[in-house]
Protein backbone atom coordinates (compact mmCIF):
# COMPACT_ATOMS: atom_id res chain seq x y z
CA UNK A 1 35.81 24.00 -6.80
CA UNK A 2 37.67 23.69 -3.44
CA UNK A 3 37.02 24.35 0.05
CA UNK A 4 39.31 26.83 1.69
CA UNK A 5 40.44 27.21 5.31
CA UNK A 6 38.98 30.87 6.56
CA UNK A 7 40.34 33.10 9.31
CA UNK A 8 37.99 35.16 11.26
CA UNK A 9 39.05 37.33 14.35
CA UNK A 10 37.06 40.48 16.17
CA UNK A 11 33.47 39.59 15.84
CA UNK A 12 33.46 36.72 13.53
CA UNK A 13 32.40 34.25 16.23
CA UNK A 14 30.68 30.91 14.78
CA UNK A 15 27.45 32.39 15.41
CA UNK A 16 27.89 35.15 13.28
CA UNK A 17 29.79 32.92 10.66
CA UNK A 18 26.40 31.14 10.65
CA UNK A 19 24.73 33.85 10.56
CA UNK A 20 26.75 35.04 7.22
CA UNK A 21 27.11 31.74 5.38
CA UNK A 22 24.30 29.39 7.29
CA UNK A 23 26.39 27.15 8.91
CA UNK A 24 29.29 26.55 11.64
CA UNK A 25 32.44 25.01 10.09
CA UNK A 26 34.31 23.08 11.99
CA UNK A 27 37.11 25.44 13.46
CA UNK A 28 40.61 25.68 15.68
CA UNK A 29 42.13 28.70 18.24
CA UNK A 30 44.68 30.52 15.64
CA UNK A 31 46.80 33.28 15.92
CA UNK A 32 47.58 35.66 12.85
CA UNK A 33 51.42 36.85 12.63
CA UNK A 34 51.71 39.98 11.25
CA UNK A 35 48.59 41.86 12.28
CA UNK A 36 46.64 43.91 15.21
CA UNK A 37 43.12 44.06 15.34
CA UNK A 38 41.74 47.34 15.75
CA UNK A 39 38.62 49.59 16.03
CA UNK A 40 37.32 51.83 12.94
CA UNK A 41 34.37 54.25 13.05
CA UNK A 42 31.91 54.83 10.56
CA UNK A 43 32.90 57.92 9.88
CA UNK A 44 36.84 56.99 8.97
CA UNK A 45 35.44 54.47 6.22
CA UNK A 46 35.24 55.59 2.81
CA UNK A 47 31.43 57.14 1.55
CA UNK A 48 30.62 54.21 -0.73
CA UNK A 49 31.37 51.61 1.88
CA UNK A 50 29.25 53.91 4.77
CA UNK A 51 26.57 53.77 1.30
CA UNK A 52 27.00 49.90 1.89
CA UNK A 53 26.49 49.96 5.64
CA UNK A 54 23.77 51.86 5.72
CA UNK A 55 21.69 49.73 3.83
CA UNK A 56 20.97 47.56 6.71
CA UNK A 57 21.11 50.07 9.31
CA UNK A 58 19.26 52.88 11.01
CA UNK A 59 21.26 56.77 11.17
CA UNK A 60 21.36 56.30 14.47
CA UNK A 61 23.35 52.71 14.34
CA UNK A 62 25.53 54.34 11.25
CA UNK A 63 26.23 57.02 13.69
CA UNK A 64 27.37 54.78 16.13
CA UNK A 65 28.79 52.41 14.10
CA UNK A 66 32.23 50.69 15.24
CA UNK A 67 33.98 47.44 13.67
CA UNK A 68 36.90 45.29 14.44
CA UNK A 69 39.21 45.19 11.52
CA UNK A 70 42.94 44.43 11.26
CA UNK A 71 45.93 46.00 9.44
CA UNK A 72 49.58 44.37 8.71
CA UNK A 73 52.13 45.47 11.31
CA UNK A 74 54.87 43.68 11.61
CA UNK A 75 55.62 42.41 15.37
CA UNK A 76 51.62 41.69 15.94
CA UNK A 77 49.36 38.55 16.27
CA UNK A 78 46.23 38.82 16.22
CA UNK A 79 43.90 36.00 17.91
CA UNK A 80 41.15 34.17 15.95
CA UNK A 81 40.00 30.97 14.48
CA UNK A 82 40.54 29.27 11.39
CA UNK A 83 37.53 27.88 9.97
CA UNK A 84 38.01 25.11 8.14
CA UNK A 85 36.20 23.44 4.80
CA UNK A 86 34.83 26.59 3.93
CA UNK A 87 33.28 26.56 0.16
CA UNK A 88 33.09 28.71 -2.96
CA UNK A 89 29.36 30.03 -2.31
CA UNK A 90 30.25 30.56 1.08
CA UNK A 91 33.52 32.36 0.69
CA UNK A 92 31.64 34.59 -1.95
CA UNK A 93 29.01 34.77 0.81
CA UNK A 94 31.75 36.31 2.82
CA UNK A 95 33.22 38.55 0.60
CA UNK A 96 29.60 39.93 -0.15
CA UNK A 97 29.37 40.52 3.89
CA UNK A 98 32.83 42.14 3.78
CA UNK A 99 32.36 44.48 1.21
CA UNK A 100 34.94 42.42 -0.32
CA UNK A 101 37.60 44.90 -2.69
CA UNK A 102 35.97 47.77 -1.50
CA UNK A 103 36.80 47.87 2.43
CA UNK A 104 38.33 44.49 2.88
CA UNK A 105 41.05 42.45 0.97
CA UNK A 106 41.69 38.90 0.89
CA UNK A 107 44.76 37.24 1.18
CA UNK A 108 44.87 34.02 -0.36
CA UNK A 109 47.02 31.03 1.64
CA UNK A 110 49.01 32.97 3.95
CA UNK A 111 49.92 30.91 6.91
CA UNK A 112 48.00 30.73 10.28
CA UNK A 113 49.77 29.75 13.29
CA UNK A 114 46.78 27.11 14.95
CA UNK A 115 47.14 26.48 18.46
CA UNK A 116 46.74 23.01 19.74
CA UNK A 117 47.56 20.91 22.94
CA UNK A 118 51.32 20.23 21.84
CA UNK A 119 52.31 24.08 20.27
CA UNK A 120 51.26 25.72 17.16
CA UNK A 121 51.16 24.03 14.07
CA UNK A 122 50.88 26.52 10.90
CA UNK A 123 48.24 25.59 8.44
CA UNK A 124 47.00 27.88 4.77
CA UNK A 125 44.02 29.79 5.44
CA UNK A 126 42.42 32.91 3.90
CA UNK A 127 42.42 35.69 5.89
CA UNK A 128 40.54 39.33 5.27
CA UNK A 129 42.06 42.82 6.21
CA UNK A 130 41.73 46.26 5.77
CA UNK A 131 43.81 47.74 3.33
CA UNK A 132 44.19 51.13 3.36
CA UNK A 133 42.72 52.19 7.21
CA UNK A 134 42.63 55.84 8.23
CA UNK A 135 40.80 57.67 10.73
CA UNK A 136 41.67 57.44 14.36
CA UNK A 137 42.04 53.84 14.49
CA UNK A 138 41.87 52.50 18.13
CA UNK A 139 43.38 49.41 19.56
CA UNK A 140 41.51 47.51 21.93
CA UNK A 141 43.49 46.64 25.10
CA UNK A 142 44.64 42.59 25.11
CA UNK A 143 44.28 40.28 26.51
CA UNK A 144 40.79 40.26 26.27
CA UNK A 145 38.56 36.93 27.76
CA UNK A 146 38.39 34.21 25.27
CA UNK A 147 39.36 34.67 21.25
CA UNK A 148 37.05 37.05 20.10
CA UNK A 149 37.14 40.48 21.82
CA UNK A 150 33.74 42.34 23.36
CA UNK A 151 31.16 43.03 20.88
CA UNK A 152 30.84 46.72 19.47
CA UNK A 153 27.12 46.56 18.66
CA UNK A 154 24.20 44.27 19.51
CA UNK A 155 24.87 40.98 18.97
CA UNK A 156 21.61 39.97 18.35
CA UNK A 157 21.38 43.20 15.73
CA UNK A 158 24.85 42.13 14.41
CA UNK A 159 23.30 38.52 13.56
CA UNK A 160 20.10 39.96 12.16
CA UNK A 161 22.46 42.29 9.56
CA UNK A 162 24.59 38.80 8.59
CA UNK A 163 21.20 36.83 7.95
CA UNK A 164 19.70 39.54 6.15
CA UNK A 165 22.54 40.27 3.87
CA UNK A 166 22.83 36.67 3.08
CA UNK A 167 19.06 35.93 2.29
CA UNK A 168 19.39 39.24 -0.23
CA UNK A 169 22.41 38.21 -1.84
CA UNK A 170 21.14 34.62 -2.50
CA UNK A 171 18.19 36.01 -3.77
């Protein structure tokens, strides 16, 4: 087994990363190259992935659903943090969350651009995106305050979702 280095952007802030895997790893300001972060409604994901969703959701929150996700494009960063010492339990934790192969896809050691007090230094890191998006896909105007943009849903409903998923997986 080995711990990886994970990159989360849009609403993966540490408390949801607890939340998901139930605990904060240490992490650093990064910057994806390659690409954008944008918005994708429930009804632009596939049916078996809205299926997914649903499970932990009302109609009315599936109606309203919105998620950050991010797709390659080639002159884009997009902001984040790479979390580091992440495990095997916990990545699979993640991919569980992500609907891992289904909606998301993982790429394995691509190179994240951490920022620190003297530059960027690029570090290995796992990093999840959306492979195929479609739908009116909507890209949140940057800079936005901090690393992680505004929340799309309740964050206190968002964190709820994470735990519960979790505690039914490890089941």
């Amino acid at each position: 087994m080995r711990n990886i280095s994970y990159f989360g952007y849009g609403e993966r802030t540490p408390q949801v990363m607890e939340a998901i895997i139930g605990r904060v790893p240490q992490y650093d300001t990064a910057i994806l190259a390659g690409f954008r972060l944008f918005v994708q409604r429930a009804v632009d994901m596939t049916p078996v992935v809205r299926e997914i969703m649903a499970i932990n959701r009302t109609p009315e929150e599936m109606e309203n659903l919105q998620v950050y996700a991010a797709k390659q494009e080639a002159d884009a960063q997009l902001p984040g943090v790479v979390y580091r010492d992440v495990t095997d339990q916990e990545s699979t934790l993640l991919d569980n969350f992500d609907i891992e192969g289904l909606w998301f896809q993982r790429f394995r050691n691509r190179f994240i651009h951490v920022v620190n007090d003297g530059g960027m230094t690029a570090r290995l890191a796992d990093a999840d995106y959306h492979a195929n998006p479609s739908g009116e896909l909507v890209v949140p105007a940057q800079p936005f305050d901090g690393i992680f943009p505004p929340t799309l849903s309740d964050p206190l409903r968002t964190l709820e979702i994470a735990r519960s998923a979790r505690d039914r997986f490890l089941s």
